[in-house]
PDB file of N, CA and C in Angstrom:
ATOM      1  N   UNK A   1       0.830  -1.174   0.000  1.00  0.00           N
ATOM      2  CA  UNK A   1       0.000   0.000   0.000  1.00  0.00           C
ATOM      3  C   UNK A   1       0.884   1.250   0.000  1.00  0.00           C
ATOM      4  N   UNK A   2       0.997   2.349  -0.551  1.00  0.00           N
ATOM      5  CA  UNK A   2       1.459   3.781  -0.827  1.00  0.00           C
ATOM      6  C   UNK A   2       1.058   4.082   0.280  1.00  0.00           C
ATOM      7  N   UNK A   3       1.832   5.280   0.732  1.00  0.00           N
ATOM      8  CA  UNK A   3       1.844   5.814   1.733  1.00  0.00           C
ATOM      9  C   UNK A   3       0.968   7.225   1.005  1.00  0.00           C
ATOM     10  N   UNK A   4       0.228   7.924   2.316  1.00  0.00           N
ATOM     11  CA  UNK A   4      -0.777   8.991   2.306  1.00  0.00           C
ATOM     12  C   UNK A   4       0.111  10.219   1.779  1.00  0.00           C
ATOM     13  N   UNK A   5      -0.043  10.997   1.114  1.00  0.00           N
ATOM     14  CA  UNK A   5       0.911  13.056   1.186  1.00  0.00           C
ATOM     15  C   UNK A   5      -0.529  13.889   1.423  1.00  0.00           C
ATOM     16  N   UNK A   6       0.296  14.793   1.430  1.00  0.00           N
ATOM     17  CA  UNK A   6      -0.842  15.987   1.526  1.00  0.00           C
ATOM     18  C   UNK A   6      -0.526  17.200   0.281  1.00  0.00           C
ATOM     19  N   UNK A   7      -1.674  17.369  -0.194  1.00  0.00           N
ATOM     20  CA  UNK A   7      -1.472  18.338  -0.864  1.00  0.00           C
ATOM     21  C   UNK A   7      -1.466  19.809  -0.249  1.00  0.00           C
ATOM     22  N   UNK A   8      -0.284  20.847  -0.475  1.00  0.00           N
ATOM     23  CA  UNK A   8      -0.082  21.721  -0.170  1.00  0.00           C
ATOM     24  C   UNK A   8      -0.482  23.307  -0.580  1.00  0.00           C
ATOM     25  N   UNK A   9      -1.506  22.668  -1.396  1.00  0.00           N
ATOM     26  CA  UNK A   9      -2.079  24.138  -2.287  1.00  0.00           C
ATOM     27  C   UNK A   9      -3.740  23.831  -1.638  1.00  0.00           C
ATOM     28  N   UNK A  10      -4.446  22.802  -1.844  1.00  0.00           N
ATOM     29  CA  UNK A  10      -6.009  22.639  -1.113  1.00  0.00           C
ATOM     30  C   UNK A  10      -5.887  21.800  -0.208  1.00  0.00           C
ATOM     31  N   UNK A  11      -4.629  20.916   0.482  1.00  0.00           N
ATOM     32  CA  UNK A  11      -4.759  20.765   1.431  1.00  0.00           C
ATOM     33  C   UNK A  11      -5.795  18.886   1.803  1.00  0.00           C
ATOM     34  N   UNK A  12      -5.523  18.336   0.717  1.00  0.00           N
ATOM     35  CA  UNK A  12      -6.362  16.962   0.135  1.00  0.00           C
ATOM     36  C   UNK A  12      -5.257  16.108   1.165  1.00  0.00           C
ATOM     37  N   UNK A  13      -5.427  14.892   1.576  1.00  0.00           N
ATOM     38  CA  UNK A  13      -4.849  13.723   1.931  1.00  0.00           C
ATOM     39  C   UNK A  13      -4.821  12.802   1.605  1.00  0.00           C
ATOM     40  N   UNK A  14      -4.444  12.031   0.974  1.00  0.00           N
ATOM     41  CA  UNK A  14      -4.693  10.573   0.752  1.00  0.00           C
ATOM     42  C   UNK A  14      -3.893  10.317  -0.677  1.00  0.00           C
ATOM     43  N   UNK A  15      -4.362   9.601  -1.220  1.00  0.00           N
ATOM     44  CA  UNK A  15      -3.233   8.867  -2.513  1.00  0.00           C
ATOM     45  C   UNK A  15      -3.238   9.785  -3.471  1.00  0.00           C
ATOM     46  N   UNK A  16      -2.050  10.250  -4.170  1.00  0.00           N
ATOM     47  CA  UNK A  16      -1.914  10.858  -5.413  1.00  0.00           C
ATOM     48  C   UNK A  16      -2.122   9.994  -6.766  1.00  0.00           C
ATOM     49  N   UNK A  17      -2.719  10.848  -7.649  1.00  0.00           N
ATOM     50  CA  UNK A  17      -2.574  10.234  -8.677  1.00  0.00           C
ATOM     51  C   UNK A  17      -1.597  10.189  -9.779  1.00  0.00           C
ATOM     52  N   UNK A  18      -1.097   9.416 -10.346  1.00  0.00           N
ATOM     53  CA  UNK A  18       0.154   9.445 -11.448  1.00  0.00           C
ATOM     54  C   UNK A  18      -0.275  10.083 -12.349  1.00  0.00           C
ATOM     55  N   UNK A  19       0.313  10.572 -13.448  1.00  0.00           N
ATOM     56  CA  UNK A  19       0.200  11.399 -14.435  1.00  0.00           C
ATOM     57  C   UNK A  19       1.484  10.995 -15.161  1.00  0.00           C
ATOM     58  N   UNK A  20       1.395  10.487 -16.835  1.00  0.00           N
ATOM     59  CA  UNK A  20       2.393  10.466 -17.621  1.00  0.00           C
ATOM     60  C   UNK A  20       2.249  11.664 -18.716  1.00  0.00           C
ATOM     61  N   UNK A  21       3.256  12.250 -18.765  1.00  0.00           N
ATOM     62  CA  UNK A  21       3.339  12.979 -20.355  1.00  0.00           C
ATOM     63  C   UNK A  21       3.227  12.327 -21.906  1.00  0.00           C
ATOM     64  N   UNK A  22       3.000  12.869 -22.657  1.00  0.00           N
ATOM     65  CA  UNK A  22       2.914  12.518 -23.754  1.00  0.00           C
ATOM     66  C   UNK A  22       1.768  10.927 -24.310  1.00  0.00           C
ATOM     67  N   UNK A  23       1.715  10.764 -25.195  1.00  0.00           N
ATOM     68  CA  UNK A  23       0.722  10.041 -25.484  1.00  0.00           C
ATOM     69  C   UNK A  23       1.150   8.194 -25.437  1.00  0.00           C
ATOM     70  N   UNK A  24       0.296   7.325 -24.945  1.00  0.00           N
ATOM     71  CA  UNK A  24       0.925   5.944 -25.070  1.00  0.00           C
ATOM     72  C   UNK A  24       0.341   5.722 -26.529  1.00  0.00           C
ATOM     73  N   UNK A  25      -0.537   6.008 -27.223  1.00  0.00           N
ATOM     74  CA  UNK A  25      -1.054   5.672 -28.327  1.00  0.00           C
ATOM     75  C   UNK A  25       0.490   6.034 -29.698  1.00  0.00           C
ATOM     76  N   UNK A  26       1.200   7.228 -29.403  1.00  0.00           N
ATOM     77  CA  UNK A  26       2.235   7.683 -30.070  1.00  0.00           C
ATOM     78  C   UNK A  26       3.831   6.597 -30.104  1.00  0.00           C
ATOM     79  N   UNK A  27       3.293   6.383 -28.594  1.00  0.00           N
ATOM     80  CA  UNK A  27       4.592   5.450 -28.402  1.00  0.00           C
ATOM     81  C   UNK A  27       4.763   3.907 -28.775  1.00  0.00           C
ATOM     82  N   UNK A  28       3.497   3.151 -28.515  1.00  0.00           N
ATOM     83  CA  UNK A  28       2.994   2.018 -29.442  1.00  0.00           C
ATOM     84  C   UNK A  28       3.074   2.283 -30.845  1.00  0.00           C
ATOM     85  N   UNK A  29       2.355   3.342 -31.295  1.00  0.00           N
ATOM     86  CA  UNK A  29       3.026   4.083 -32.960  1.00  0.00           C
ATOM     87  C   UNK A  29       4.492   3.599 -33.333  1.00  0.00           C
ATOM     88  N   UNK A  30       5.475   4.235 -32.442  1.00  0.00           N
ATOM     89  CA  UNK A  30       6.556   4.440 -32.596  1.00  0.00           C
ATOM     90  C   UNK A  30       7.301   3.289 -32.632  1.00  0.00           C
ATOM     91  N   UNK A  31       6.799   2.176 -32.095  1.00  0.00           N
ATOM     92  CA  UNK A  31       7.653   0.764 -31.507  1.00  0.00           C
ATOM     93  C   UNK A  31       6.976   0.086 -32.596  1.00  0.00           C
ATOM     94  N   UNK A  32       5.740   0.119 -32.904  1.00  0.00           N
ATOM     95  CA  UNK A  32       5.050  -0.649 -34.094  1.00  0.00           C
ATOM     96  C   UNK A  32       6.527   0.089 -35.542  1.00  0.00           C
ATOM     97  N   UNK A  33       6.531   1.230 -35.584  1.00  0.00           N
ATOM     98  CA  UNK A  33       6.903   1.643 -36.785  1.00  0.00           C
ATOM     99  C   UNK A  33       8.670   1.342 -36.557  1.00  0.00           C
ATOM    100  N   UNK A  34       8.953   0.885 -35.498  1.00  0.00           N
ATOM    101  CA  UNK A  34      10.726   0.216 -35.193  1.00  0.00           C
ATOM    102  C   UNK A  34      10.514  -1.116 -35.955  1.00  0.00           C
ATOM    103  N   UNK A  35       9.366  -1.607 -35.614  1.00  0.00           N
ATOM    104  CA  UNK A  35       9.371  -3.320 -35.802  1.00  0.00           C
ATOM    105  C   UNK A  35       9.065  -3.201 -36.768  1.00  0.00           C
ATOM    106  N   UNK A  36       7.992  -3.029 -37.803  1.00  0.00           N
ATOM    107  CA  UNK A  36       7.902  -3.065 -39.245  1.00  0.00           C
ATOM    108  C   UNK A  36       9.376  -2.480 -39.954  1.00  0.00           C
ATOM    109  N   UNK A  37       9.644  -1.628 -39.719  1.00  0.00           N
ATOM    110  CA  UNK A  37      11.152  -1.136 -40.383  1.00  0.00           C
ATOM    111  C   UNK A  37      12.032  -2.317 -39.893  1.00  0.00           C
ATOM    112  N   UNK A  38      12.147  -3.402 -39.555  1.00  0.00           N
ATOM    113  CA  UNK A  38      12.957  -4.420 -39.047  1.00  0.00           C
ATOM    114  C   UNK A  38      14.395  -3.754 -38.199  1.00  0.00           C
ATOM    115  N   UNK A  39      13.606  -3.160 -37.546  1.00  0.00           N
ATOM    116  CA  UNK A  39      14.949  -2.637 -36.270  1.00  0.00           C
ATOM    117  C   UNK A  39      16.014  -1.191 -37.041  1.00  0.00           C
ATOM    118  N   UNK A  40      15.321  -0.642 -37.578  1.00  0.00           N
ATOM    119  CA  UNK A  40      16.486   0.401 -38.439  1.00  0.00           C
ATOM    120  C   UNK A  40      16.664   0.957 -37.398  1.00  0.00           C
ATOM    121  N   UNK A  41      18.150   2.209 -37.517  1.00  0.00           N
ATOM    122  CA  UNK A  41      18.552   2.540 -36.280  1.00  0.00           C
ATOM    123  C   UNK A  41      17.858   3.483 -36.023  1.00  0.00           C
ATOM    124  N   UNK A  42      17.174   4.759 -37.118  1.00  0.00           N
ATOM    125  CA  UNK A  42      16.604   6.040 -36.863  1.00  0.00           C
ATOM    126  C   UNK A  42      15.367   5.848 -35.864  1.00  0.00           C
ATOM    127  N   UNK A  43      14.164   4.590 -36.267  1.00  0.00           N
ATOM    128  CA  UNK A  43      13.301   4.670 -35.569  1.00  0.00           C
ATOM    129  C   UNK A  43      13.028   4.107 -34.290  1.00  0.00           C
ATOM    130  N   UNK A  44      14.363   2.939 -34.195  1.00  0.00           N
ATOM    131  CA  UNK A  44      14.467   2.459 -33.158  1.00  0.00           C
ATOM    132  C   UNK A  44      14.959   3.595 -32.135  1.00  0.00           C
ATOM    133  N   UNK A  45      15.614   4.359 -32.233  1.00  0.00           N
ATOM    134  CA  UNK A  45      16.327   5.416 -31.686  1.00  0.00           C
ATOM    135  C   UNK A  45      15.147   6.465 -30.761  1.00  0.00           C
ATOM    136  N   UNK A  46      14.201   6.420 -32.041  1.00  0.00           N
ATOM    137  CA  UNK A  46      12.903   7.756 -31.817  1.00  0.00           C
ATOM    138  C   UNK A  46      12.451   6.626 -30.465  1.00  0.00           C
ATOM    139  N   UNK A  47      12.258   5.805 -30.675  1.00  0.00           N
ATOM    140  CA  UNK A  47      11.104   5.239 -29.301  1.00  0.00           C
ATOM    141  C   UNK A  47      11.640   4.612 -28.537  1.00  0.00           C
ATOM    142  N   UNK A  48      12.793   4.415 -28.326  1.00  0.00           N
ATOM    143  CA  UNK A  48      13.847   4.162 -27.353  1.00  0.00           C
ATOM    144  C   UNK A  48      13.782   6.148 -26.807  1.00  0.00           C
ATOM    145  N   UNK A  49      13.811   6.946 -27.064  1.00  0.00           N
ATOM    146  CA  UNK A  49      14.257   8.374 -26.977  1.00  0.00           C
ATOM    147  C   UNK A  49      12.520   8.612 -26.549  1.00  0.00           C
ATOM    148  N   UNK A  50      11.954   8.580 -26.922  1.00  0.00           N
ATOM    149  CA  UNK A  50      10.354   8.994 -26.593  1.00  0.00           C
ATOM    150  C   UNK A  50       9.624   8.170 -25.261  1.00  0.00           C
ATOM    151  N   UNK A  51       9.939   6.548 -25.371  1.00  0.00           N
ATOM    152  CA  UNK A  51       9.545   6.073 -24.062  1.00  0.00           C
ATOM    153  C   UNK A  51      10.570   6.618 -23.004  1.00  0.00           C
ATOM    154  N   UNK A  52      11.932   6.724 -23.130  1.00  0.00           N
ATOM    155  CA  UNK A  52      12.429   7.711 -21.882  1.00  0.00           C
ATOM    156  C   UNK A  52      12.037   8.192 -21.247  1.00  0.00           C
ATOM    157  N   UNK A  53      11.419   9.441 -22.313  1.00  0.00           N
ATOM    158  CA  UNK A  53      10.776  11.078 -22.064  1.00  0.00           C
ATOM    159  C   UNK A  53       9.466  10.588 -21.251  1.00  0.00           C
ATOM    160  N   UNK A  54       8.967   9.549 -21.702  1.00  0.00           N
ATOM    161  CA  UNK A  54       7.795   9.135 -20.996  1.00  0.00           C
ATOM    162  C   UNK A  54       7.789   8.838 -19.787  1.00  0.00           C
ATOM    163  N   UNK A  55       8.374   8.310 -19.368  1.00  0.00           N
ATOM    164  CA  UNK A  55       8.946   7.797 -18.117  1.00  0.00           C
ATOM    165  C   UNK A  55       9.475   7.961 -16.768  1.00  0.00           C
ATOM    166  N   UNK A  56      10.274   9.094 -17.717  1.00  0.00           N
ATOM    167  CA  UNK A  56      10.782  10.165 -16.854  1.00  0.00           C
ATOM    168  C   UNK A  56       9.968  11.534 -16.455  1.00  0.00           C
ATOM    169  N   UNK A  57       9.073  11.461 -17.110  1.00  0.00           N
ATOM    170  CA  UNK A  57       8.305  12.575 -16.713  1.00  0.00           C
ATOM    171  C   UNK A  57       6.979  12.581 -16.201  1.00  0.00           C
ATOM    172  N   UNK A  58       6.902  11.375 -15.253  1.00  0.00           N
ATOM    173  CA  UNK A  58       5.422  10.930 -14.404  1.00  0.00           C
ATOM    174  C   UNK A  58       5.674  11.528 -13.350  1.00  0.00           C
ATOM    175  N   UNK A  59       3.952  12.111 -12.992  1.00  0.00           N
ATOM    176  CA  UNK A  59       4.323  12.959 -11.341  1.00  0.00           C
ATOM    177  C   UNK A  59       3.364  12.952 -11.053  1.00  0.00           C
ATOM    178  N   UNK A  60       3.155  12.838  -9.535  1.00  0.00           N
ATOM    179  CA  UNK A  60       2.167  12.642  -8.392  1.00  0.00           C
ATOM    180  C   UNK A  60       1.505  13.720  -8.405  1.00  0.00           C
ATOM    181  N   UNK A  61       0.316  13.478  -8.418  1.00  0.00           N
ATOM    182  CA  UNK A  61      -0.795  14.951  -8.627  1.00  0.00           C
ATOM    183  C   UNK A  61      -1.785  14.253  -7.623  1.00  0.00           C
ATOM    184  N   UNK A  62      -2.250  16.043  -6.923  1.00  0.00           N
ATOM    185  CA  UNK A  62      -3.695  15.964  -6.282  1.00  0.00           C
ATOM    186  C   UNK A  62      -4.729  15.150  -7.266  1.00  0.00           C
ATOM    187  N   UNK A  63      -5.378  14.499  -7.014  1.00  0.00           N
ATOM    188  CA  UNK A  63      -6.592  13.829  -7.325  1.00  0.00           C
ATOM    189  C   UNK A  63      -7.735  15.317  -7.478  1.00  0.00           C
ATOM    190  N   UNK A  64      -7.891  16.230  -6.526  1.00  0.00           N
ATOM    191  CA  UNK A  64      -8.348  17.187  -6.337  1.00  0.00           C
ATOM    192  C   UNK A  64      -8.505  18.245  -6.849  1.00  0.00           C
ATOM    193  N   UNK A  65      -6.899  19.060  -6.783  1.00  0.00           N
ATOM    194  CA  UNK A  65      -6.748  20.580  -7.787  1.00  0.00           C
ATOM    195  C   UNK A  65      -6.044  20.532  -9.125  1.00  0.00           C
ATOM    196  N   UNK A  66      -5.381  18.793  -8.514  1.00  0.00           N
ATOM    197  CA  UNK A  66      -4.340  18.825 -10.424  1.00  0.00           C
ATOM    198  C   UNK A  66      -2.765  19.266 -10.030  1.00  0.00           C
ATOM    199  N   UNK A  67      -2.620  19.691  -8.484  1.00  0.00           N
ATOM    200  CA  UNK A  67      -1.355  20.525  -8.694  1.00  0.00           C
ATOM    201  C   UNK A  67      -0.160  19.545  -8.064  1.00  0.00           C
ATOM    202  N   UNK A  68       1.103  19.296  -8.776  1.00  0.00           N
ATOM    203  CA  UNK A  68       2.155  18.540  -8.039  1.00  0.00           C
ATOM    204  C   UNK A  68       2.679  18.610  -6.962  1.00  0.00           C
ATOM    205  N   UNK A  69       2.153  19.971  -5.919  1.00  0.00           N
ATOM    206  CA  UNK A  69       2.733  19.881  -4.593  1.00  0.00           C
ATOM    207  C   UNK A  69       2.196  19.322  -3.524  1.00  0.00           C
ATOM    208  N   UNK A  70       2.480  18.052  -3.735  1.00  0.00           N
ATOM    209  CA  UNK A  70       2.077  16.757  -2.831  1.00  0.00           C
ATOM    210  C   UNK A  70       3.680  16.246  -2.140  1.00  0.00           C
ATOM    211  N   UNK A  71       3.582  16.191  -0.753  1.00  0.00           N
ATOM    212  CA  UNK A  71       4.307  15.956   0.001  1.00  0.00           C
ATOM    213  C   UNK A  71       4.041  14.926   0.899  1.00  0.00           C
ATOM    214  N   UNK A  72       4.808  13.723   1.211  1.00  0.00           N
ATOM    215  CA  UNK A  72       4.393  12.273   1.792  1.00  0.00           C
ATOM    216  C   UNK A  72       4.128  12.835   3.505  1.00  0.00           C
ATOM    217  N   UNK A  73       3.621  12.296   4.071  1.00  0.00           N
ATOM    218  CA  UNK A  73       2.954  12.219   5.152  1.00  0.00           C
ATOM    219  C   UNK A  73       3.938  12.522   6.020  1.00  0.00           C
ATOM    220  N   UNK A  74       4.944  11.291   5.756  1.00  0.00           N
ATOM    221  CA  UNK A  74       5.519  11.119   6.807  1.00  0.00           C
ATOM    222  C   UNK A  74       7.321  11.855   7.031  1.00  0.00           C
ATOM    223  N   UNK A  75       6.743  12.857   6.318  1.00  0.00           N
ATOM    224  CA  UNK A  75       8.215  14.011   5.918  1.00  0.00           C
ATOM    225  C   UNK A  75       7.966  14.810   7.417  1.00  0.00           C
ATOM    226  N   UNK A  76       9.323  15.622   7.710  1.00  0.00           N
ATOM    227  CA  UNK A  76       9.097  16.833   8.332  1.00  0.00           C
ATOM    228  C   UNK A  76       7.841  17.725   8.660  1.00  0.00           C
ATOM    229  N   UNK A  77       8.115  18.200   7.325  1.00  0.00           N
ATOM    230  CA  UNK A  77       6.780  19.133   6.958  1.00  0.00           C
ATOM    231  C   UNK A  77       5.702  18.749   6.871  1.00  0.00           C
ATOM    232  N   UNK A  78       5.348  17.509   6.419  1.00  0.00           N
ATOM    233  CA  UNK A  78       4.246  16.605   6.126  1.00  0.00           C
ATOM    234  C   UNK A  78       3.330  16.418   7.709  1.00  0.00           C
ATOM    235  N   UNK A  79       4.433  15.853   8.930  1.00  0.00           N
ATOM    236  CA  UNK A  79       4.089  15.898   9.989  1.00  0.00           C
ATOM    237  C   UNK A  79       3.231  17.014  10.342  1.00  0.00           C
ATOM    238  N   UNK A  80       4.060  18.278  10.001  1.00  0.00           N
ATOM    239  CA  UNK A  80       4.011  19.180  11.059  1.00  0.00           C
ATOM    240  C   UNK A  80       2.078  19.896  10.490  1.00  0.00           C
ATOM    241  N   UNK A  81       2.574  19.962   9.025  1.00  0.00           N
ATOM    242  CA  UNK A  81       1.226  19.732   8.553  1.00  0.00           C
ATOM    243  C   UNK A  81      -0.449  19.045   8.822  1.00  0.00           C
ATOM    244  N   UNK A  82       0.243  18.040   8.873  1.00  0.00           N
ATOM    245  CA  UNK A  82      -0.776  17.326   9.368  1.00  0.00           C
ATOM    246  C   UNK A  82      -1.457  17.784  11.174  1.00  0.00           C
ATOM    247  N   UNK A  83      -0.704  17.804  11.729  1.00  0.00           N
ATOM    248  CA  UNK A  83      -0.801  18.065  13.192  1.00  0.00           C
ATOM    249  C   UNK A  83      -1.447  19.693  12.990  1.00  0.00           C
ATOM    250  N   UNK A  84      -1.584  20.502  12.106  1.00  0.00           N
ATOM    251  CA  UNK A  84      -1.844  22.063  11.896  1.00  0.00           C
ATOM    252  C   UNK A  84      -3.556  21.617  11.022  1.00  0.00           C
ATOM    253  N   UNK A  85      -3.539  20.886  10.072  1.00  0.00           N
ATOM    254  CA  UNK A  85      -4.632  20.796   9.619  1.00  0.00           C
ATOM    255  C   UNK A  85      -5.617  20.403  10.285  1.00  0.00           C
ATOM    256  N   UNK A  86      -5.211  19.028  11.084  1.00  0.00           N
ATOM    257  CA  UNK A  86      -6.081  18.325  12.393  1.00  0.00           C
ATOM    258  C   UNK A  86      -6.802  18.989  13.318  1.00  0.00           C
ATOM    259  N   UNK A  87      -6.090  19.938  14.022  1.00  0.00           N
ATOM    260  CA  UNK A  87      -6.036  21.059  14.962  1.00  0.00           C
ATOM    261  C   UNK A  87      -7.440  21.886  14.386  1.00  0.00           C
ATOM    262  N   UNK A  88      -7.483  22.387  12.747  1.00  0.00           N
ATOM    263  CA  UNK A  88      -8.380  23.471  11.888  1.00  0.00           C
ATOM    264  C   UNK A  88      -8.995  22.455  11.314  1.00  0.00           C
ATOM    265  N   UNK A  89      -9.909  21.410  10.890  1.00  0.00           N
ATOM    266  CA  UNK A  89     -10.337  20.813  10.585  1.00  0.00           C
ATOM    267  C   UNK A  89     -11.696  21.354   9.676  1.00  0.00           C
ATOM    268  N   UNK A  90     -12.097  21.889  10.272  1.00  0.00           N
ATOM    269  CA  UNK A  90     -13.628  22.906   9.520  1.00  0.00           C
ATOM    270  C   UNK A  90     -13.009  23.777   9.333  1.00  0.00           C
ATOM    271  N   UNK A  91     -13.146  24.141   7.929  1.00  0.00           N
ATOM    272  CA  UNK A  91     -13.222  25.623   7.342  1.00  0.00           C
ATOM    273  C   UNK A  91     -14.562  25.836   6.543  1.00  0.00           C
ATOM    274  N   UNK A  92     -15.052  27.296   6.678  1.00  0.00           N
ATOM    275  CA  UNK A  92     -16.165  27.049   5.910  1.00  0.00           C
ATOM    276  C   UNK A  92     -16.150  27.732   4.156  1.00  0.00           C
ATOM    277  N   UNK A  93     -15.176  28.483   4.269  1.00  0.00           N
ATOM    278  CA  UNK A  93     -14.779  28.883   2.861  1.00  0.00           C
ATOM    279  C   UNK A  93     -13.837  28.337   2.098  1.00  0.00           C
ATOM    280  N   UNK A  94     -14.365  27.600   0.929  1.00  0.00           N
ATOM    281  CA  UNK A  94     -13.094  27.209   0.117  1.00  0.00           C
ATOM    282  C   UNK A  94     -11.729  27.696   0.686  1.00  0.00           C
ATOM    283  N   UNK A  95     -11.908  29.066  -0.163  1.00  0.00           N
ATOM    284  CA  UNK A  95     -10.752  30.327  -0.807  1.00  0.00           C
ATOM    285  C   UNK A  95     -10.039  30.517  -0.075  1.00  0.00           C
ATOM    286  N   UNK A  96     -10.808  30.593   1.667  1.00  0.00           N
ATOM    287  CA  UNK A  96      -9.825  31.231   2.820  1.00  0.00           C
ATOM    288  C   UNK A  96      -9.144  29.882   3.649  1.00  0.00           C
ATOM    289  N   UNK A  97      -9.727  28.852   2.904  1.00  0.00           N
ATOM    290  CA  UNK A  97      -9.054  27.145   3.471  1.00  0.00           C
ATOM    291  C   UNK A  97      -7.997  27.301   2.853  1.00  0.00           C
ATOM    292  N   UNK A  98      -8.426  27.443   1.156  1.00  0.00           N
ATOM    293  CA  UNK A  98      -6.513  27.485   0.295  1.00  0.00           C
ATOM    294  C   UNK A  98      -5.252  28.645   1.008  1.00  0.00           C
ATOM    295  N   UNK A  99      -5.909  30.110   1.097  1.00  0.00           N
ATOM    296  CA  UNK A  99      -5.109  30.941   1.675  1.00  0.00           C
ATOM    297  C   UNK A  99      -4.474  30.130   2.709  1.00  0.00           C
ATOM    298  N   UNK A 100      -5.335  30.162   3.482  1.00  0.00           N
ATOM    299  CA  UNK A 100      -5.076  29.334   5.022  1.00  0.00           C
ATOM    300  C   UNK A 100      -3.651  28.262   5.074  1.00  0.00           C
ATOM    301  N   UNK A 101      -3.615  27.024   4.019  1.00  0.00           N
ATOM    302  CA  UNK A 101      -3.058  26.143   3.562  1.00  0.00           C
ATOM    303  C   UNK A 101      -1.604  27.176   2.648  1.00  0.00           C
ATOM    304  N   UNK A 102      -1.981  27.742   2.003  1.00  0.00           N
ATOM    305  CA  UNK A 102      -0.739  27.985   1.753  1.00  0.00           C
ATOM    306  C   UNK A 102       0.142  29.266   2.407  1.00  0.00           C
ATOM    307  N   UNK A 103      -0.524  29.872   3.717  1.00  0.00           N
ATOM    308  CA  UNK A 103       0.184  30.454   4.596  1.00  0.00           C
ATOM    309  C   UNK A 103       1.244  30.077   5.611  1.00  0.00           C
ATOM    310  N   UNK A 104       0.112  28.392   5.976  1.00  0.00           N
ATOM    311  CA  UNK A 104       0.661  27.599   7.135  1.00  0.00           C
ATOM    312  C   UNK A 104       1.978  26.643   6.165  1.00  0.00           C
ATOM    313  N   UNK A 105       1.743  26.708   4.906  1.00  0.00           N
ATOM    314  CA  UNK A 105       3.252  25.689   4.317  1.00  0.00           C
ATOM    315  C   UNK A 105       4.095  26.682   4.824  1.00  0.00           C
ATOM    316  N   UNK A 106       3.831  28.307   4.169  1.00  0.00           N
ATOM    317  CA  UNK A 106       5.394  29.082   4.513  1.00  0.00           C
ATOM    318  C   UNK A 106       5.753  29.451   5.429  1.00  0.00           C
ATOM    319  N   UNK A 107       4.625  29.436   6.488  1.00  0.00           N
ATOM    320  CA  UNK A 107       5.434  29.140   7.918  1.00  0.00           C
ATOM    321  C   UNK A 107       6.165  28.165   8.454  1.00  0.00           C
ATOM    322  N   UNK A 108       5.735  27.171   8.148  1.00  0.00           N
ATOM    323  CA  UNK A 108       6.266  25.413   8.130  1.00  0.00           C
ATOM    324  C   UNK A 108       8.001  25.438   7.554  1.00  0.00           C
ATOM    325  N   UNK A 109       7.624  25.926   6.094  1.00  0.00           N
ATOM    326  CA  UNK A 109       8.851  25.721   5.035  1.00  0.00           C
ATOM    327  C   UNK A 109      10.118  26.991   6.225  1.00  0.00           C
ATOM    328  N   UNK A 110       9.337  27.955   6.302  1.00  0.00           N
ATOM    329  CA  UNK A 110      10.665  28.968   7.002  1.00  0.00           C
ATOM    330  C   UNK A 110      11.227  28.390   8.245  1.00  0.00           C
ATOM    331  N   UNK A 111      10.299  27.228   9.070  1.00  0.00           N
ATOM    332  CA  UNK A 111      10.661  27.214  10.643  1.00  0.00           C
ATOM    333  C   UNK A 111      11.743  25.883  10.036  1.00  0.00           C
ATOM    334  N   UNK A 112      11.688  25.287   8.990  1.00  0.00           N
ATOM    335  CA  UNK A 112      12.979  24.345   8.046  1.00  0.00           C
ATOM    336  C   UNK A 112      13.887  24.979   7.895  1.00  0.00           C
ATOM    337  N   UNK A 113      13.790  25.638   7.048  1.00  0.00           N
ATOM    338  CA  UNK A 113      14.754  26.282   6.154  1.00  0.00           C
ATOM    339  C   UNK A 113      15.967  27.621   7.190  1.00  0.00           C
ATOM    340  N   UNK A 114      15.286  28.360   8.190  1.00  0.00           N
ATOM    341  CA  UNK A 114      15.962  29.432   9.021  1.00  0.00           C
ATOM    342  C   UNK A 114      17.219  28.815   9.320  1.00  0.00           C
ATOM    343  N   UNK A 115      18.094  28.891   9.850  1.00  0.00           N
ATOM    344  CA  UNK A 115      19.386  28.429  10.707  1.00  0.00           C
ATOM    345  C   UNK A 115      18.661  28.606  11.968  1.00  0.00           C
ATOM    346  N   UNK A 116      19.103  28.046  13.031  1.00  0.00           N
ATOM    347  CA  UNK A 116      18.384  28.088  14.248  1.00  0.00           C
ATOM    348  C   UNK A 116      19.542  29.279  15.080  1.00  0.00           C
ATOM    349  N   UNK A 117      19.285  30.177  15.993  1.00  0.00           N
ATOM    350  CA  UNK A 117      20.132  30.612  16.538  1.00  0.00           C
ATOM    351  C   UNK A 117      20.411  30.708  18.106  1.00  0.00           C
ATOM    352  N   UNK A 118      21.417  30.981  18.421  1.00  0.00           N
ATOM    353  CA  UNK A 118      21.928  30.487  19.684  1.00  0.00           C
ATOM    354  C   UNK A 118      22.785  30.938  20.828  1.00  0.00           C
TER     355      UNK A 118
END
């Protein structure tokens, strides 16, 4: 089982969804048109070079807003998150839930990121 993130723009929990770039219908294209050409190097090249690109460019998205800043649960921030959302649980406005959510990341992200002093 995947572990839970939270999304950091609306603030969603639970499983992200994958997202690939580019088309699989193009890339079956591309491997069909390697194998009929009996392995030539140009097209073998293109879909060897295109499934890469494919591959390499899958990313965890809200189920929710669509947006990639999904962070696993069980991070730093993820914690500290969670323990801040729990706490605010009802909001009654969308708009001022998102504000809300992306005020409490940059407080979160700065109390990381500061040097501590001493």
């Amino acid at each position: 089982m995947r572990k839970k993130s939270i999304c950091t723009v609306c603030g969603y929990i639970g499983q992200p969804d994958t997202v690939t770039k580019g088309s699989l219908f193009l890339e079956v294209f591309l491997w069909g048109l390697a194998i009929c050409s009996f392995f030539l190097l140009v097209p073998v090249l293109i879909a060897i070079f295109y499934s890469h690109w494919r591959s390499t460019t899958r990313q965890r998205i809200c189920p929710k807003c669509g947006n990639s800043a999904m962070i696993p649960e069980d991070t730093p921030v993820g914690r500290e998150l969670m323990k801040r959302l729990e706490s605010d649980i009802e909001r009654e406005n969308e708009e001022d839930y998102k504000i809300y959510i992306h005020n409490l990341l940059i407080k979160i992200e700065n109390q990381f990121t500061t040097p501590n002093k001493m």
